[in-house]
C-alpha atoms as a PDB file:
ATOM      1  CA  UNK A   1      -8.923  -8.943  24.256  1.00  0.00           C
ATOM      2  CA  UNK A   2      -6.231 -10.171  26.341  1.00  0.00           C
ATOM      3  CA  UNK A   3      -3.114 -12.224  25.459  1.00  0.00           C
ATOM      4  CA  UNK A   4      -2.251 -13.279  28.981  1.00  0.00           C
ATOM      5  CA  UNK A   5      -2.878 -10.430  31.350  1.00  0.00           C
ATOM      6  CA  UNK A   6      -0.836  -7.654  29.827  1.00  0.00           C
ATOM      7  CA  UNK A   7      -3.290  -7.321  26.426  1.00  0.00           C
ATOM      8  CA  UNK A   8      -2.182  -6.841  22.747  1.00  0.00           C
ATOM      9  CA  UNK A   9       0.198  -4.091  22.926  1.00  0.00           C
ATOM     10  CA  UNK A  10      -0.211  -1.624  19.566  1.00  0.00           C
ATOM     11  CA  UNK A  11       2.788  -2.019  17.224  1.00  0.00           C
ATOM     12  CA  UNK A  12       2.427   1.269  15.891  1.00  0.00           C
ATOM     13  CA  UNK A  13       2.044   3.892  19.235  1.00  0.00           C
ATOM     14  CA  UNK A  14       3.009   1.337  21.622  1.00  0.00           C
ATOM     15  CA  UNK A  15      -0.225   1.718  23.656  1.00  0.00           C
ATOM     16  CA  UNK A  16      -3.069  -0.954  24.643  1.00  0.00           C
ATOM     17  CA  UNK A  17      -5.047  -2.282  22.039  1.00  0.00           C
ATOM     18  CA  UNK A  18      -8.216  -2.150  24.326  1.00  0.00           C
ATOM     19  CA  UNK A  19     -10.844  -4.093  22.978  1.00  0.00           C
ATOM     20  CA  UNK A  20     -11.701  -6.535  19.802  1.00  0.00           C
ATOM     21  CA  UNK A  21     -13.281  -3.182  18.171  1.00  0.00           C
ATOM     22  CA  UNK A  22     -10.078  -1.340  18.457  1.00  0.00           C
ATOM     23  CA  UNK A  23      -8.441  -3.715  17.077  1.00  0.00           C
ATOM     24  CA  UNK A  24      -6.934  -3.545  13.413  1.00  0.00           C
ATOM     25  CA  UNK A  25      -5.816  -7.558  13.638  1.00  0.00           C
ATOM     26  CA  UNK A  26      -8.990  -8.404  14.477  1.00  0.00           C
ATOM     27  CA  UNK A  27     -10.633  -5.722  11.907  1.00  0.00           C
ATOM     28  CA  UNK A  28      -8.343  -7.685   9.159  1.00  0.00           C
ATOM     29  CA  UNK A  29      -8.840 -11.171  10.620  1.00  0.00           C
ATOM     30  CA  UNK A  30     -12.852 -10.760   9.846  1.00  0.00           C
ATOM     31  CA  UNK A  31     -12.099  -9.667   5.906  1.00  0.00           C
ATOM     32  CA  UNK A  32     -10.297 -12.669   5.705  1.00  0.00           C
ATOM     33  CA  UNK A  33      -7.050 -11.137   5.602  1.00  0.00           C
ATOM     34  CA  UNK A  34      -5.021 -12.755   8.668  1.00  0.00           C
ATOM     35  CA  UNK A  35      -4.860 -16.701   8.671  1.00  0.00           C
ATOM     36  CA  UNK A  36      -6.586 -18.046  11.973  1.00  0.00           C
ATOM     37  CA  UNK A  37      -2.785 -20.374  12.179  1.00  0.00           C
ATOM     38  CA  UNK A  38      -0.602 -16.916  12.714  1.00  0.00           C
ATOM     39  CA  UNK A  39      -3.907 -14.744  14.157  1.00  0.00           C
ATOM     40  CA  UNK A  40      -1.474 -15.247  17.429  1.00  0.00           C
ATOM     41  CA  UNK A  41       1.572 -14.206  16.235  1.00  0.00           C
ATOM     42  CA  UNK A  42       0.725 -11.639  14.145  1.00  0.00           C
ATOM     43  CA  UNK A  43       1.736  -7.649  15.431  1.00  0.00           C
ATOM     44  CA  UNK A  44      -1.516  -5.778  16.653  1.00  0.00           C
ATOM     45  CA  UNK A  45      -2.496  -2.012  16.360  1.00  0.00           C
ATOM     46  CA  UNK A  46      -5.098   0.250  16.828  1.00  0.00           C
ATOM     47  CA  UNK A  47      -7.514  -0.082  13.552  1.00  0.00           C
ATOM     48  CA  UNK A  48      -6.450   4.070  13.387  1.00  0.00           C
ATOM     49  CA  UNK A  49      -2.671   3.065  13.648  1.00  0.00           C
ATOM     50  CA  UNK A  50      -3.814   1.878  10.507  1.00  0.00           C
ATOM     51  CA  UNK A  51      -5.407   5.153   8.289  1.00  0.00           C
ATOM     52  CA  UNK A  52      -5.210   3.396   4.917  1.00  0.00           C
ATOM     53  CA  UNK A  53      -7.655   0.998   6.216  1.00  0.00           C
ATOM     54  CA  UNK A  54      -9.391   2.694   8.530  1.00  0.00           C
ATOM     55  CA  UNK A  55     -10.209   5.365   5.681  1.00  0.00           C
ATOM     56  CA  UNK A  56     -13.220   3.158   4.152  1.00  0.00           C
ATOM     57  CA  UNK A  57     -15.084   3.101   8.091  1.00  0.00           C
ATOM     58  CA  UNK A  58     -18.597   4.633   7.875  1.00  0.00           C
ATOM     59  CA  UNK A  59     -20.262   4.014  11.288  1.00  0.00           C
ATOM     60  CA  UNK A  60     -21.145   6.490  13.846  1.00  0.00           C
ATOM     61  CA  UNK A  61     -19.507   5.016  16.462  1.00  0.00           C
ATOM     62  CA  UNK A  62     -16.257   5.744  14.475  1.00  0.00           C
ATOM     63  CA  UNK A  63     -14.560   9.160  13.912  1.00  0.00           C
ATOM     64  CA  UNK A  64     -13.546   9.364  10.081  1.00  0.00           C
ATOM     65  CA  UNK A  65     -10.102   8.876   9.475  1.00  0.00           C
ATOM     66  CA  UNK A  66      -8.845  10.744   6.360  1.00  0.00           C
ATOM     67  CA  UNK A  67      -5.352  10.610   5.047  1.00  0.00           C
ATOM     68  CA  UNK A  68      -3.342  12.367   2.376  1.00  0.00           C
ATOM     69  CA  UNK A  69      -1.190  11.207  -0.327  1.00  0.00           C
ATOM     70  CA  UNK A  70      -1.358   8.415  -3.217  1.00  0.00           C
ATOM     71  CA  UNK A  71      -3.445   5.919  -0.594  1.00  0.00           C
ATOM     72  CA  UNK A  72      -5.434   9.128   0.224  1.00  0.00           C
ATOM     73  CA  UNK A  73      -9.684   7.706  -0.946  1.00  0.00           C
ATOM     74  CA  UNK A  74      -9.812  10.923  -3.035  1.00  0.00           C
ATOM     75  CA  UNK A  75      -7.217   9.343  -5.169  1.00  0.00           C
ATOM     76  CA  UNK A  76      -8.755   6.105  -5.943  1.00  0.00           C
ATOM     77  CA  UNK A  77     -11.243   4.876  -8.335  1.00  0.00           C
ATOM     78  CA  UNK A  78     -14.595   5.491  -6.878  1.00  0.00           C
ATOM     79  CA  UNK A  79     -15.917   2.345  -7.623  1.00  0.00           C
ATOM     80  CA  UNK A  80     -13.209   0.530  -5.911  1.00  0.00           C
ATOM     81  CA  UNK A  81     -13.924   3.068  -2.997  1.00  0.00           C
ATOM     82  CA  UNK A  82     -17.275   2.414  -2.609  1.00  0.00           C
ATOM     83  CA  UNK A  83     -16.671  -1.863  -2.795  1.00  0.00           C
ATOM     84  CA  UNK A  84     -13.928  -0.893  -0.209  1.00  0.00           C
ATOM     85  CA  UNK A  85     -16.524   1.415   2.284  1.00  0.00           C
ATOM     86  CA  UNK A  86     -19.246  -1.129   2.340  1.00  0.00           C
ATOM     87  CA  UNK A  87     -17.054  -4.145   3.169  1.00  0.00           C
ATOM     88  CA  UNK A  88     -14.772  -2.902   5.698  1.00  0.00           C
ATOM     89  CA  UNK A  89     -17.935  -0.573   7.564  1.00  0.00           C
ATOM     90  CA  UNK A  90     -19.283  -4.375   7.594  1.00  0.00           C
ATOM     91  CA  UNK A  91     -16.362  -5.679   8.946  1.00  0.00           C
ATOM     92  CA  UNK A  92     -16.414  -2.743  11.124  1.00  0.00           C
ATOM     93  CA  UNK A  93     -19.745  -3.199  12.236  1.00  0.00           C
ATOM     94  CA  UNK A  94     -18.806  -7.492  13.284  1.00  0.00           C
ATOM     95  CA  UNK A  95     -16.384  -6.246  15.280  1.00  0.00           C
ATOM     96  CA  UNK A  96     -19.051  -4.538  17.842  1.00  0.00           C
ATOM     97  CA  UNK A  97     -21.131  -8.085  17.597  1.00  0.00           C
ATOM     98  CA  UNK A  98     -18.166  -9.792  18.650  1.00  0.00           C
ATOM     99  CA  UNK A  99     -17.444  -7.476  21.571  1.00  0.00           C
ATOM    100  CA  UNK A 100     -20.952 -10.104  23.280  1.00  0.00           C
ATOM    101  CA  UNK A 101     -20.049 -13.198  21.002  1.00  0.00           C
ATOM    102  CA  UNK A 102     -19.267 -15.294  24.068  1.00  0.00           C
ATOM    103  CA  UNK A 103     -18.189 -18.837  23.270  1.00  0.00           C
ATOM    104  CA  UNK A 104     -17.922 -18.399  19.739  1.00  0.00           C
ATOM    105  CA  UNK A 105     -15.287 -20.075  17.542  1.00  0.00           C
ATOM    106  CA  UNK A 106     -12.676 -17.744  16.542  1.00  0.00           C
ATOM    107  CA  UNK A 107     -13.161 -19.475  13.336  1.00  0.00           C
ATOM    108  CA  UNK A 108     -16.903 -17.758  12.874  1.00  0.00           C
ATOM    109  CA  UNK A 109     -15.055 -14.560  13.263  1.00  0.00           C
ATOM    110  CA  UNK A 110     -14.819 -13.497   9.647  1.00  0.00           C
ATOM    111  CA  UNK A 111     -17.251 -12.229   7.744  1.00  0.00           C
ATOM    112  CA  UNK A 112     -19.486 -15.167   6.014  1.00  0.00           C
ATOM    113  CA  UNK A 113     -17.503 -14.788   2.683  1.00  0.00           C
ATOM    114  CA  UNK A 114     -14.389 -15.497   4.329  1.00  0.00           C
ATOM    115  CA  UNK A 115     -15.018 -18.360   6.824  1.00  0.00           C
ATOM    116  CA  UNK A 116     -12.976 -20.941   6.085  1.00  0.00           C
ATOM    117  CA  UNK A 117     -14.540 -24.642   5.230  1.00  0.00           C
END
């Protein structure tokens, strides 16, 4: 990850944003929530910069994130917490694939659901 040679710089604690797995933009980008048009403009952070997403991550490779307060899972409908859990741990998980996905199009970033036609 490397916008010219000084890297995405994190919005939110002002450090480096060091790889695509670290990477909330990207993290959003692949659920299809950050048009590939503004993907370059758009402010990065840390995906834990980020605790009301990063609060539905189940994957070993990331440390829970748990947050208090009205966003706080607890406080949601389970169902929706559950939907919420299994697509963003996927979205997680395509993150890590992508840290190898040499010469891909940015465009078969996002999960299949959300490629755009």
């Amino acid at each position: 990850m490397a916008k010219c040679d000084e890297g995405y710089i994190c919005h939110v604690c002002g450090k480096d944003v060091e790889s695509i797995s670290q990477s909330d933009l990207y993290l959003r980008y692949v659920l299809g929530k950050v048009d590939p048009e503004v993907l370059h403009t758009t402010p990065e952070r840390h995906i834990r910069c980020n605790p009301v997403l990063a609060q539905f991550i189940k994957d070993d490779r990331f440390e829970p994130v748990v947050i208090e307060g009205a966003m706080s899972r607890e406080h949601l409908d389970p169902d929706y917490v559950s939907q919420n859990e299994a697509l963003v741990s996927r979205a997680y998980r395509r993150l890590w694939e992508l840290r190898s996905a040499e010469g891909e199009s940015i465009l078969d970033f996002p999960l299949e659901e959300f490629r755009q036609t």
